[in-house]
C-alpha atoms as a PDB file:
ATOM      1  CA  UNK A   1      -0.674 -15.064   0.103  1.00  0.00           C
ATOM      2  CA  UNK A   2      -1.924 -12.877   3.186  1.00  0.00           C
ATOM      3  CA  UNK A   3       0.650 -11.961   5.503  1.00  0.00           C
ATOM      4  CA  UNK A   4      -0.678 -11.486   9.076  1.00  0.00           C
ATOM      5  CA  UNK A   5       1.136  -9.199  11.736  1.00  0.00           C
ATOM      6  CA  UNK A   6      -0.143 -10.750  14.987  1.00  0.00           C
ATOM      7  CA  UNK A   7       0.307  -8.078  18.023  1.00  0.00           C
ATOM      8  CA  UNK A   8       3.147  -9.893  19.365  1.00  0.00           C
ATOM      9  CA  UNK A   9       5.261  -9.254  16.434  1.00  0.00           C
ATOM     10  CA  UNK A  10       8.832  -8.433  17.316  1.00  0.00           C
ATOM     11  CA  UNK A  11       8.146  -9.480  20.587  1.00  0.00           C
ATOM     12  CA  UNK A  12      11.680 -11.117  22.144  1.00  0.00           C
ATOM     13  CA  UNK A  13      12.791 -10.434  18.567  1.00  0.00           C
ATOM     14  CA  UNK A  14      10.530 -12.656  17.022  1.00  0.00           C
ATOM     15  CA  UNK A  15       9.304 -12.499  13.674  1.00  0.00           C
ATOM     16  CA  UNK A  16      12.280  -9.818  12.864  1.00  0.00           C
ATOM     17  CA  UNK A  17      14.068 -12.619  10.909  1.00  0.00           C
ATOM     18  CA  UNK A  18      13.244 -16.027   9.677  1.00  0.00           C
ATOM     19  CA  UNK A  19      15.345 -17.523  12.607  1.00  0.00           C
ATOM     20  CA  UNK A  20      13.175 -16.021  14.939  1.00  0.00           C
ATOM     21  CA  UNK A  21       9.975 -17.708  14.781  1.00  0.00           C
ATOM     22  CA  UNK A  22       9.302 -18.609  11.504  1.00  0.00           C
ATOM     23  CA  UNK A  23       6.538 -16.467  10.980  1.00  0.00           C
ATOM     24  CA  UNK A  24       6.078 -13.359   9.139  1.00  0.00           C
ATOM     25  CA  UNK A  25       9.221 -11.447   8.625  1.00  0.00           C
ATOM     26  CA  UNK A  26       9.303  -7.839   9.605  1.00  0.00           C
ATOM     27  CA  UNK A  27      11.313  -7.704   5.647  1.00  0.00           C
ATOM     28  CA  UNK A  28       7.928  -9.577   4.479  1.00  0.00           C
ATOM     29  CA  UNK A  29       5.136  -7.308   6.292  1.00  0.00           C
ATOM     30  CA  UNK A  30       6.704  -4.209   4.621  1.00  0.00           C
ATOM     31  CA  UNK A  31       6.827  -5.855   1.380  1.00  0.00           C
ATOM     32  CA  UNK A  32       2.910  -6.959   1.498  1.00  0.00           C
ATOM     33  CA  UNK A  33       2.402  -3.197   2.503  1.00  0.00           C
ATOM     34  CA  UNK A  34       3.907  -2.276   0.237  1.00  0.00           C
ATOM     35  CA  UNK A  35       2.120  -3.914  -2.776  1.00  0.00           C
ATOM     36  CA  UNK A  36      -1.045  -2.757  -0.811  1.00  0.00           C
ATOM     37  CA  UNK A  37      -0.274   0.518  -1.269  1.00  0.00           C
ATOM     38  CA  UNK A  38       0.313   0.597  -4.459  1.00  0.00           C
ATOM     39  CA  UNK A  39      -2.744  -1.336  -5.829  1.00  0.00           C
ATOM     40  CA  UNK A  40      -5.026   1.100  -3.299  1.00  0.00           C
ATOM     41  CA  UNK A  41      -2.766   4.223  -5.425  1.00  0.00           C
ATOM     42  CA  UNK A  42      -3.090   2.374  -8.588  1.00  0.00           C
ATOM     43  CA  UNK A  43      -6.979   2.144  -8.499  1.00  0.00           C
ATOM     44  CA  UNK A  44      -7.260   5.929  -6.817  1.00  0.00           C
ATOM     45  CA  UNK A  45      -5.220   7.480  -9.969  1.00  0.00           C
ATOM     46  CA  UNK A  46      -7.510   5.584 -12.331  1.00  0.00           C
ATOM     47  CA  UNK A  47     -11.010   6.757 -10.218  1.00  0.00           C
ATOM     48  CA  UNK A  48      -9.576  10.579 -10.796  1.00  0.00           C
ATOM     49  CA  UNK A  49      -8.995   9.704 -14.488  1.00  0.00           C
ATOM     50  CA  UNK A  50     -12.256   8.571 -14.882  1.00  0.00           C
ATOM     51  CA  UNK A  51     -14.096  11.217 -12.842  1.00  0.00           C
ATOM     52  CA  UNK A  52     -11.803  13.546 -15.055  1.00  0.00           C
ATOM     53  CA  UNK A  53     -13.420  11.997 -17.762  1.00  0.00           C
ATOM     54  CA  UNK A  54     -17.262  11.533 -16.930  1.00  0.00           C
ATOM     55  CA  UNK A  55     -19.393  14.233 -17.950  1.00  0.00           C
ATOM     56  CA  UNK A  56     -21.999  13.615 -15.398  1.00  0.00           C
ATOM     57  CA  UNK A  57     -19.482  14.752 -12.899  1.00  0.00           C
ATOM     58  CA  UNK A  58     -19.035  18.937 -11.660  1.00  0.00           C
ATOM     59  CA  UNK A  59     -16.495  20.242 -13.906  1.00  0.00           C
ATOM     60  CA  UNK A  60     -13.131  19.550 -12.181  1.00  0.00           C
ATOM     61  CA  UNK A  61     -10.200  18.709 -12.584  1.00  0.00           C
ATOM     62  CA  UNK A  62      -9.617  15.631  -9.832  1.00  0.00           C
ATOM     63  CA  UNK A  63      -6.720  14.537 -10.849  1.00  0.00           C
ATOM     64  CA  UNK A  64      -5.026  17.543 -10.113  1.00  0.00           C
ATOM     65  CA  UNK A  65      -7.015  18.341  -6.689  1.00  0.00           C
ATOM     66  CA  UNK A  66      -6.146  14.770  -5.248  1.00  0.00           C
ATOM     67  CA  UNK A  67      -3.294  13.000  -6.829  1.00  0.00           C
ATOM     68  CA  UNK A  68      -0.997  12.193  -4.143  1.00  0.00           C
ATOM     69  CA  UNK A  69       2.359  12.547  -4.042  1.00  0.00           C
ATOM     70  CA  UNK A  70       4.996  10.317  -5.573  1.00  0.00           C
ATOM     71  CA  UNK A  71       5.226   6.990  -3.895  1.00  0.00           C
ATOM     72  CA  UNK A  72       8.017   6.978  -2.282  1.00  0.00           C
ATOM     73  CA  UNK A  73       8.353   3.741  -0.057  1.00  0.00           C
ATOM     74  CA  UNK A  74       9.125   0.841  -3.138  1.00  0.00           C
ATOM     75  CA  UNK A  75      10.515  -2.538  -3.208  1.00  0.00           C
ATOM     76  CA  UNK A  76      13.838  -3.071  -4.489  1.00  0.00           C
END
């Protein structure tokens, strides 16, 4: 399901919680971002394993140049 953040969000409080509106929850946006996120990470880490990997490719090491960070924002 797509979650859309219209630019009114959190306007008069709405959207914040389920009472307020019925739209999108704030709670729900940063969930759906959250999964975003981590399929866009999950996909990056495997292009830099298979660059790592190709033998057409220079002879680096991507995966160590450009792995970000741990993720740190998660669901719970």
């Amino acid at each position: 399901m797509t979650t859309q953040i219209r630019t009114s969000f959190g306007e008069g409080q709405a959207n914040i919680t389920s009472e307020h509106g019925g739209q999108a929850t704030l709670g729900q946006g940063l969930r759906d971002g959250i999964d975003d996120m981590t399929e866009l990470r999950t996909q990056f880490l495997a292009l830099l394993a298979k660059l790592d990997l190709d033998t057409g490719v220079a002879d680096e090491t991507y995966a160590s140049l450009l792995t970000p960070a741990d993720q740190t924002l998660t669901k719970g």
